[in-house]
C-alpha atoms as a PDB file:
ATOM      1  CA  UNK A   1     -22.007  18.128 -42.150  1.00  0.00           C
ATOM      2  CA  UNK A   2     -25.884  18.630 -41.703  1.00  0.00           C
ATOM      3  CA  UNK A   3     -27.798  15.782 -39.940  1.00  0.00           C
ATOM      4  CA  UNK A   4     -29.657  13.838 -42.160  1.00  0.00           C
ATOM      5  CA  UNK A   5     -33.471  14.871 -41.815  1.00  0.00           C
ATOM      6  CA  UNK A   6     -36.345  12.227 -40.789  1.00  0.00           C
ATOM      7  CA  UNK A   7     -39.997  12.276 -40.505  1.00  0.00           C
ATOM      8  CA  UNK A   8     -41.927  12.361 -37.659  1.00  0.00           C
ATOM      9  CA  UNK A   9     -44.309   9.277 -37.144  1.00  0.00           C
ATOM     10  CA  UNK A  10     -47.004  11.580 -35.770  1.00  0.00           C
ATOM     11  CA  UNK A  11     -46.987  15.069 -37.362  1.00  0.00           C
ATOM     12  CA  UNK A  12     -45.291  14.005 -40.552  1.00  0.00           C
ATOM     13  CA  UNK A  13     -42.907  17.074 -40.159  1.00  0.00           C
ATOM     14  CA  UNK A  14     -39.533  16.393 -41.638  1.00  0.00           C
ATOM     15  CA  UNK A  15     -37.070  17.339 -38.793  1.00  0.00           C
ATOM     16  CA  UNK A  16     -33.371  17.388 -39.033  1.00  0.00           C
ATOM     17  CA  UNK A  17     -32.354  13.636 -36.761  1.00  0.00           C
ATOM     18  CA  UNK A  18     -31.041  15.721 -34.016  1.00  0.00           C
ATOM     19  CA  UNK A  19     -34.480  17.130 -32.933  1.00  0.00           C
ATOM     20  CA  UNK A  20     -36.405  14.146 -32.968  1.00  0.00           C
ATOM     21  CA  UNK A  21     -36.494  11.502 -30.267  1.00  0.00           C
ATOM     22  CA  UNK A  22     -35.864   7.594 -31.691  1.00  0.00           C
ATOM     23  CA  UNK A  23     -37.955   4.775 -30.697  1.00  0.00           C
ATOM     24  CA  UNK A  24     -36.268   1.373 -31.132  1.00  0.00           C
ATOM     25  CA  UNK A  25     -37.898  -1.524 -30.666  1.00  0.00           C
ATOM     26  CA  UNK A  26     -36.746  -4.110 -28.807  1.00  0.00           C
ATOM     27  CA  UNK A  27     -37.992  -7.401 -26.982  1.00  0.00           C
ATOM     28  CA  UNK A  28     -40.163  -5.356 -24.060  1.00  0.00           C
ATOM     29  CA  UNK A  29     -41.668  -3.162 -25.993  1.00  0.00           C
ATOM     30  CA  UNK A  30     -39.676   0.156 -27.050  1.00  0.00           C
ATOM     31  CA  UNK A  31     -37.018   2.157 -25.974  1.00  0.00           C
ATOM     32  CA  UNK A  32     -36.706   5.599 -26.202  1.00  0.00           C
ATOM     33  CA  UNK A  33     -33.675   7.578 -26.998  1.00  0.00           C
ATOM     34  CA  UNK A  34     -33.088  11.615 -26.224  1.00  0.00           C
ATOM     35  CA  UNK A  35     -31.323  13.822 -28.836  1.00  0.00           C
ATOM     36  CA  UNK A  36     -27.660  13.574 -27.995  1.00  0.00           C
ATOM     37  CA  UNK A  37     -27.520   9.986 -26.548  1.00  0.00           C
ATOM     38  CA  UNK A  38     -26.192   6.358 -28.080  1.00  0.00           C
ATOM     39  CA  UNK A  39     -28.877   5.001 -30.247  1.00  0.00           C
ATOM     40  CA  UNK A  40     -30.121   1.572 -29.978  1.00  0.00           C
ATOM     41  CA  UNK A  41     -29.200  -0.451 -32.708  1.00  0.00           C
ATOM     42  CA  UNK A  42     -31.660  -1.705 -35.627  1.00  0.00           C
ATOM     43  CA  UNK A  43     -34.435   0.556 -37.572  1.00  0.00           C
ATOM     44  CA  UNK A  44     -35.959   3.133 -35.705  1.00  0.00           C
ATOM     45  CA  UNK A  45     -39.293   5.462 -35.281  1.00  0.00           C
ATOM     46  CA  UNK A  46     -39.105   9.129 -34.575  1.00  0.00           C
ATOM     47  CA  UNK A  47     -41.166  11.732 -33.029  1.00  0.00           C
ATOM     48  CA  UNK A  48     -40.356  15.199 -32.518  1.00  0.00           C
ATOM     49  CA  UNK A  49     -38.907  16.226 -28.734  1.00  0.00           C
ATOM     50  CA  UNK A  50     -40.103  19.342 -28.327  1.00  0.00           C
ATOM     51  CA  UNK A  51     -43.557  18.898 -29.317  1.00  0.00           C
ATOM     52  CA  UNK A  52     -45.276  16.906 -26.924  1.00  0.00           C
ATOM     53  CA  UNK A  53     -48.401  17.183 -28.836  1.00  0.00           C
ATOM     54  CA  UNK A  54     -46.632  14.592 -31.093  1.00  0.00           C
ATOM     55  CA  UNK A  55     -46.790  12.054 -28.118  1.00  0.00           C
ATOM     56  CA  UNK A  56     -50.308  11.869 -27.980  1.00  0.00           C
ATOM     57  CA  UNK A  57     -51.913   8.373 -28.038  1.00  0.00           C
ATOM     58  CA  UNK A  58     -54.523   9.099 -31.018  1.00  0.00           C
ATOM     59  CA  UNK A  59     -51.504  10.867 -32.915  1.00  0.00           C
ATOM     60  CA  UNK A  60     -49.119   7.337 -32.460  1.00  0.00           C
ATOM     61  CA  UNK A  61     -51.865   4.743 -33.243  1.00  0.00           C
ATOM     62  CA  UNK A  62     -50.906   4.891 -36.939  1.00  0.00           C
ATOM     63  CA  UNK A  63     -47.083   3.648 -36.247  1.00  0.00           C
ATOM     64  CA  UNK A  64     -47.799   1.928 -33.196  1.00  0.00           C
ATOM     65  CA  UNK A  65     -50.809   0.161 -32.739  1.00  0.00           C
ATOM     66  CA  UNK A  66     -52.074  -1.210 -29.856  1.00  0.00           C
ATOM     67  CA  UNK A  67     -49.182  -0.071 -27.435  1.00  0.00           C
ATOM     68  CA  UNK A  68     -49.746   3.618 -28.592  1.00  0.00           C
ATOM     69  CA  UNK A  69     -51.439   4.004 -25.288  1.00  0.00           C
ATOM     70  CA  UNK A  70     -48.729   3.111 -23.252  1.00  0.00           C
ATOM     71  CA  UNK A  71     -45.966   4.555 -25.218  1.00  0.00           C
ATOM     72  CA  UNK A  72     -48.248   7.741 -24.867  1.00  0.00           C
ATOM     73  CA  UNK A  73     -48.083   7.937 -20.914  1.00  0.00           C
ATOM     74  CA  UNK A  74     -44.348   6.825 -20.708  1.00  0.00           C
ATOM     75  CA  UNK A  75     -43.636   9.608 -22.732  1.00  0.00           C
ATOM     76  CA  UNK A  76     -45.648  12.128 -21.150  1.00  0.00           C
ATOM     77  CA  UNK A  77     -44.267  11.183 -17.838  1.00  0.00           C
ATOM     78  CA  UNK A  78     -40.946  11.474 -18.680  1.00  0.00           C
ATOM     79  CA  UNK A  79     -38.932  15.003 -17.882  1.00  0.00           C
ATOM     80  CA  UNK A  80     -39.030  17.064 -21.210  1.00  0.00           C
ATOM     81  CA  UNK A  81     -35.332  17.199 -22.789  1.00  0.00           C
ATOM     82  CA  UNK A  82     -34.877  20.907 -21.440  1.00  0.00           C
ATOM     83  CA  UNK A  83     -35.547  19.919 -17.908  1.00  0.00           C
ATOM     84  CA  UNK A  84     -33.074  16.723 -17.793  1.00  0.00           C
ATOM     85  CA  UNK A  85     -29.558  17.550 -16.580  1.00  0.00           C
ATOM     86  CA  UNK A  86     -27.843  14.635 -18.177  1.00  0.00           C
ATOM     87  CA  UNK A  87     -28.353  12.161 -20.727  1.00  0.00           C
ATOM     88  CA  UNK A  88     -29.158   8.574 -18.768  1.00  0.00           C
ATOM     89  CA  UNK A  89     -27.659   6.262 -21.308  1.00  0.00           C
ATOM     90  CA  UNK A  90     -27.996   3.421 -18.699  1.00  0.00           C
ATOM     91  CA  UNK A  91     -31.320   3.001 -18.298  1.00  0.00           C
ATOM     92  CA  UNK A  92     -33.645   4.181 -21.495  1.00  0.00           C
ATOM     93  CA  UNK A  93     -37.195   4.503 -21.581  1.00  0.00           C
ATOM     94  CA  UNK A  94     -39.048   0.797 -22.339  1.00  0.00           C
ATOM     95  CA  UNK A  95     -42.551   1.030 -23.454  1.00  0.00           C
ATOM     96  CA  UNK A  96     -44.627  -2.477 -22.880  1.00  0.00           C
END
């Protein structure tokens, strides 16, 4: 069975689920899960994971607002999904 396709928040490109990172939000701020790892419960946000050109902060403002800046460095600063060795499941990425 095909994954079912979503949208990216910043291009707009409609993306099968599997290549797009998920943003949840929860209480901190939001959390950011990899392709491949358990998803955070609740609705979610996605932008593509190979294209970090989608992680810019003037290409989030539309979804995210005010914390599109620091959503933008978190996820600049975090090792690219072909660099990782491992999902980490324990500890996902919390943007303030």
């Amino acid at each position: 069975m095909p994954s079912p396709q979503r949208t990216c928040v910043a291009c707009r490109r409609v993306r099968p689920q599997a290549e797009l990172l998920r943003l949840s939000a929860v209480a901190q701020g939001w959390a950011v899960t990899l392709p491949g790892e358990r998803r955070l419960v609740g609705r979610g946000r996605y932008l593509c994971a190979d294209t970090p050109g989608c992680w810019a902060e003037k290409r989030l403002r539309r979804a995210f607002g005010k914390q599109a800046a620091s959503l933008s460095e978190a996820l600049l600063a975090r090792p690219q999904p072909e660099q990782s060795h491992e999902p980490d499941m324990t500890n996902p990425l919390i943007c303030q």
